[in-house]
N, C-alpha and C. Protein backbone atom coordinates (compact mmCIF):
# COMPACT_ATOMS: atom_id res chain seq x y z
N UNK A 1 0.85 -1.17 0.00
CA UNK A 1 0.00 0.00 0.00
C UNK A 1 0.89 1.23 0.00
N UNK A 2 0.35 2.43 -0.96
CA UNK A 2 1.49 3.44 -0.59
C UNK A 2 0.46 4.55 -0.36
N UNK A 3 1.15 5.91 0.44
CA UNK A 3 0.29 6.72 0.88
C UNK A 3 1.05 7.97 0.21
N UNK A 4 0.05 8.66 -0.11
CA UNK A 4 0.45 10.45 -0.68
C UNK A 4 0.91 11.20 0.71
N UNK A 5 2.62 11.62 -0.02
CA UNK A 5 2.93 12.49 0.82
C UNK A 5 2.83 14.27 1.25
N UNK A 6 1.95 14.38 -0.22
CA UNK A 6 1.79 15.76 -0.05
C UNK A 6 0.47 15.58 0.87
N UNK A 7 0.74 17.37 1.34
CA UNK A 7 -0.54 17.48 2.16
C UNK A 7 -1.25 18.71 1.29
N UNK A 8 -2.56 18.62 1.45
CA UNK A 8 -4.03 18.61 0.82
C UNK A 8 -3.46 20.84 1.19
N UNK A 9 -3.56 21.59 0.43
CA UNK A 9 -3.56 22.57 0.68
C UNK A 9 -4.53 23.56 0.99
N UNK A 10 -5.86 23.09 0.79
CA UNK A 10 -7.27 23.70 0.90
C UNK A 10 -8.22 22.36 1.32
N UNK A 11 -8.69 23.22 2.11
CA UNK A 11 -9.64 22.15 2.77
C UNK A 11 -10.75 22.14 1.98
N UNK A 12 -11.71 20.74 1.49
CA UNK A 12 -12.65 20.50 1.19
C UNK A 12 -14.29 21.33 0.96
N UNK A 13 -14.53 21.92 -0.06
CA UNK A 13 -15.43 22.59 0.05
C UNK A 13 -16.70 22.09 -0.67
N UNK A 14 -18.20 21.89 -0.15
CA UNK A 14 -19.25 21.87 -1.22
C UNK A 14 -19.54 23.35 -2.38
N UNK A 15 -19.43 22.92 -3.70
CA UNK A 15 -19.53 23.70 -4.79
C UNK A 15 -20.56 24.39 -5.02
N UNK A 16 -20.97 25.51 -5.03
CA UNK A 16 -22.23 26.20 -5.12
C UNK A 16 -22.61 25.89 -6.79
N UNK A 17 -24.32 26.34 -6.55
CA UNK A 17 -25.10 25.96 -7.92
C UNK A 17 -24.56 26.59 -8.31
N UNK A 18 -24.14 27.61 -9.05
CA UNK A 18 -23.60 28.27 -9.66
C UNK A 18 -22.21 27.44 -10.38
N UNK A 19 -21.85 27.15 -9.46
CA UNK A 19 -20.22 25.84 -9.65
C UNK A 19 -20.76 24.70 -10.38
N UNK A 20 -21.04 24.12 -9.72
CA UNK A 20 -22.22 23.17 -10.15
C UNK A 20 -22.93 23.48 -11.56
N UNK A 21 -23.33 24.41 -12.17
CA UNK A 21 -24.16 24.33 -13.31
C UNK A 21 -22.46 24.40 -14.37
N UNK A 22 -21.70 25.10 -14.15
CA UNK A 22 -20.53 25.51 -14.76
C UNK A 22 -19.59 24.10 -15.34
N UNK A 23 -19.76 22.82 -14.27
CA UNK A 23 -19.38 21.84 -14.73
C UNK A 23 -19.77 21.13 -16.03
N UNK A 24 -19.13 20.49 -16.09
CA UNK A 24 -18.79 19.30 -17.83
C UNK A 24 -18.78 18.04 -17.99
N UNK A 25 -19.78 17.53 -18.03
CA UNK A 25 -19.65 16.00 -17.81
C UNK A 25 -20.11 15.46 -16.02
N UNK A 26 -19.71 14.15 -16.07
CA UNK A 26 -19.64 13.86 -14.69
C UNK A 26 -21.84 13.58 -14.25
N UNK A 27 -21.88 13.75 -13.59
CA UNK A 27 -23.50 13.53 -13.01
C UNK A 27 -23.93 14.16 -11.52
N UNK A 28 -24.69 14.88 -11.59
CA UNK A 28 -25.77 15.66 -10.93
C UNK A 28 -27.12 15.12 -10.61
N UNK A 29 -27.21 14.86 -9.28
CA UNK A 29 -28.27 13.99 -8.70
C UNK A 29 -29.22 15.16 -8.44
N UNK A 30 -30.13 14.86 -8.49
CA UNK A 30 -31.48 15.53 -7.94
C UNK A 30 -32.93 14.10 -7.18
N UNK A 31 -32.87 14.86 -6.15
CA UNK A 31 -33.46 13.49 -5.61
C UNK A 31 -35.01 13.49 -6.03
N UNK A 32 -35.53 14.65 -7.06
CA UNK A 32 -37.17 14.98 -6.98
C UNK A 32 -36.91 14.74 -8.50
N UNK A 33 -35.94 14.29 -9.42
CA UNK A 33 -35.82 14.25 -10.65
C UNK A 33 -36.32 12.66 -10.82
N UNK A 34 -36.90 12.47 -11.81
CA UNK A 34 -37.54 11.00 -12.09
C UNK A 34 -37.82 10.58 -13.89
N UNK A 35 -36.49 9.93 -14.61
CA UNK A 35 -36.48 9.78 -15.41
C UNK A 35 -37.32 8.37 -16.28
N UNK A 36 -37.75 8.62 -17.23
CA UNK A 36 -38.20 7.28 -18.09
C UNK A 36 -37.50 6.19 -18.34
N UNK A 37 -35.86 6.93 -18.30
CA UNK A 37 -35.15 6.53 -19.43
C UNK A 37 -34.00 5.45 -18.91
N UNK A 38 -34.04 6.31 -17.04
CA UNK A 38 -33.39 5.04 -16.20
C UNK A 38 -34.27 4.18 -15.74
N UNK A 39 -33.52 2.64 -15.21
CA UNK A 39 -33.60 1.95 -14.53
C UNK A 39 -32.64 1.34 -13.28
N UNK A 40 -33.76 1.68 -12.20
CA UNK A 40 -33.13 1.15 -11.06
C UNK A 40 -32.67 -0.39 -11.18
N UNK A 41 -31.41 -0.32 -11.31
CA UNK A 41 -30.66 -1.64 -11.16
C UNK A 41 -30.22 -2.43 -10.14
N UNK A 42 -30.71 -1.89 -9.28
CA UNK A 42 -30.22 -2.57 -7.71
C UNK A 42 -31.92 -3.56 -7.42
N UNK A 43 -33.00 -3.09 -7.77
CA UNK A 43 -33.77 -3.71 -7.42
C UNK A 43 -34.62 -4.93 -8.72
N UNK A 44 -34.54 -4.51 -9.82
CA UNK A 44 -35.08 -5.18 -11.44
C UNK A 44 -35.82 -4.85 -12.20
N UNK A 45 -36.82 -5.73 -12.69
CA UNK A 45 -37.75 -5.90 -13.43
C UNK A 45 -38.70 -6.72 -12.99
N UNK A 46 -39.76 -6.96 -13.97
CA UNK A 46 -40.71 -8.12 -13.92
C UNK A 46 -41.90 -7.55 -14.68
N UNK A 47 -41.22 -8.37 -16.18
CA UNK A 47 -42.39 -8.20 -17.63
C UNK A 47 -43.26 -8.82 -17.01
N UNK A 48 -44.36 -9.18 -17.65
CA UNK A 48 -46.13 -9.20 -17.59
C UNK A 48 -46.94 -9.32 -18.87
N UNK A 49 -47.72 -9.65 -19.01
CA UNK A 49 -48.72 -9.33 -20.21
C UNK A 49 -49.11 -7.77 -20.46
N UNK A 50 -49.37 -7.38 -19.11
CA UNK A 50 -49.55 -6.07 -18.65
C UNK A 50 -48.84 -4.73 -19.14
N UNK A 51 -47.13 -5.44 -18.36
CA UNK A 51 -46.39 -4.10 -18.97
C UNK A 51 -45.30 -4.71 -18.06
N UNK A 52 -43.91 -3.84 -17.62
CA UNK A 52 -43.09 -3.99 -17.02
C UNK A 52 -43.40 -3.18 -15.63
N UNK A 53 -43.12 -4.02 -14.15
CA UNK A 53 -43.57 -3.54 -13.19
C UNK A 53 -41.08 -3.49 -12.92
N UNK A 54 -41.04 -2.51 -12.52
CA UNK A 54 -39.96 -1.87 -11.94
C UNK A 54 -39.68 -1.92 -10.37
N UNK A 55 -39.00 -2.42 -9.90
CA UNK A 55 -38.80 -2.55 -8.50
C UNK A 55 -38.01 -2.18 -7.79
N UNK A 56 -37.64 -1.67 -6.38
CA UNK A 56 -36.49 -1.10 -5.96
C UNK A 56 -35.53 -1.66 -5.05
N UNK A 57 -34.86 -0.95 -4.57
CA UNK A 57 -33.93 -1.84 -3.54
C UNK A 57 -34.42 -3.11 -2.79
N UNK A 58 -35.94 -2.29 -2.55
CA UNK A 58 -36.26 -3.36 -1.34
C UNK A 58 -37.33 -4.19 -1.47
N UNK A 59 -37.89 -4.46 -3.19
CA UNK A 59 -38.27 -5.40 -3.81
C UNK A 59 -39.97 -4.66 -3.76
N UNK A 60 -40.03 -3.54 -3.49
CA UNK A 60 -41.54 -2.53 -3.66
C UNK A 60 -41.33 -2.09 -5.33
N UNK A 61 -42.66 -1.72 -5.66
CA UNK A 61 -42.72 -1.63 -7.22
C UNK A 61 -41.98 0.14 -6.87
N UNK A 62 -41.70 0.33 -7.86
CA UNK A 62 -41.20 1.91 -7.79
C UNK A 62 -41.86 2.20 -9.11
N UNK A 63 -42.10 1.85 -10.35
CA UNK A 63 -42.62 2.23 -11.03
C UNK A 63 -43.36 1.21 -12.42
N UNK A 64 -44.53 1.25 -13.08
CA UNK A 64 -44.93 0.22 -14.13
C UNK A 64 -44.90 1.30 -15.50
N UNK A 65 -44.87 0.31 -16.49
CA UNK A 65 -44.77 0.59 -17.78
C UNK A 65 -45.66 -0.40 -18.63
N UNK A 66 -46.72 0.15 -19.24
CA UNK A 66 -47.87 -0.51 -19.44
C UNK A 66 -47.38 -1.29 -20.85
N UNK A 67 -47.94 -2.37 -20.83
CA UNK A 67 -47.18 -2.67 -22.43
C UNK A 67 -47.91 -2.21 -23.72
């Protein structure tokens, strides 16, 4: 294991929106944002005749897609 010997010259700061909109790439969470286009991968699927029922971490539907 090796460790960095420099030391950190500025301490850690959260980036204001402003900072934040200015960035390039990378990903920006919004927790009230709710896309079509993802899927929660931690919890699955489960097609149907119906449609696709979407599930989450903890095996509750989070969202359906009618077929």
């Amino acid at each position: 294991m090796t460790q960095s010997t420099q030391q950190p010259t500025a301490a850690p700061r959260q980036l204001s929106d402003a900072e934040l909109d200015l960035v390039s790439g990378g990903m920006k969470w919004d927790r009230n944002h709710k896309s079509n286009d993802v899927i929660d991968a931690r919890g699955g699927q489960v097609k149907t005749w119906f449609g696709t029922f979407t599930l989450d971490v903890n095996g509750k539907i989070s969202s359906f897609t009618p077929a």
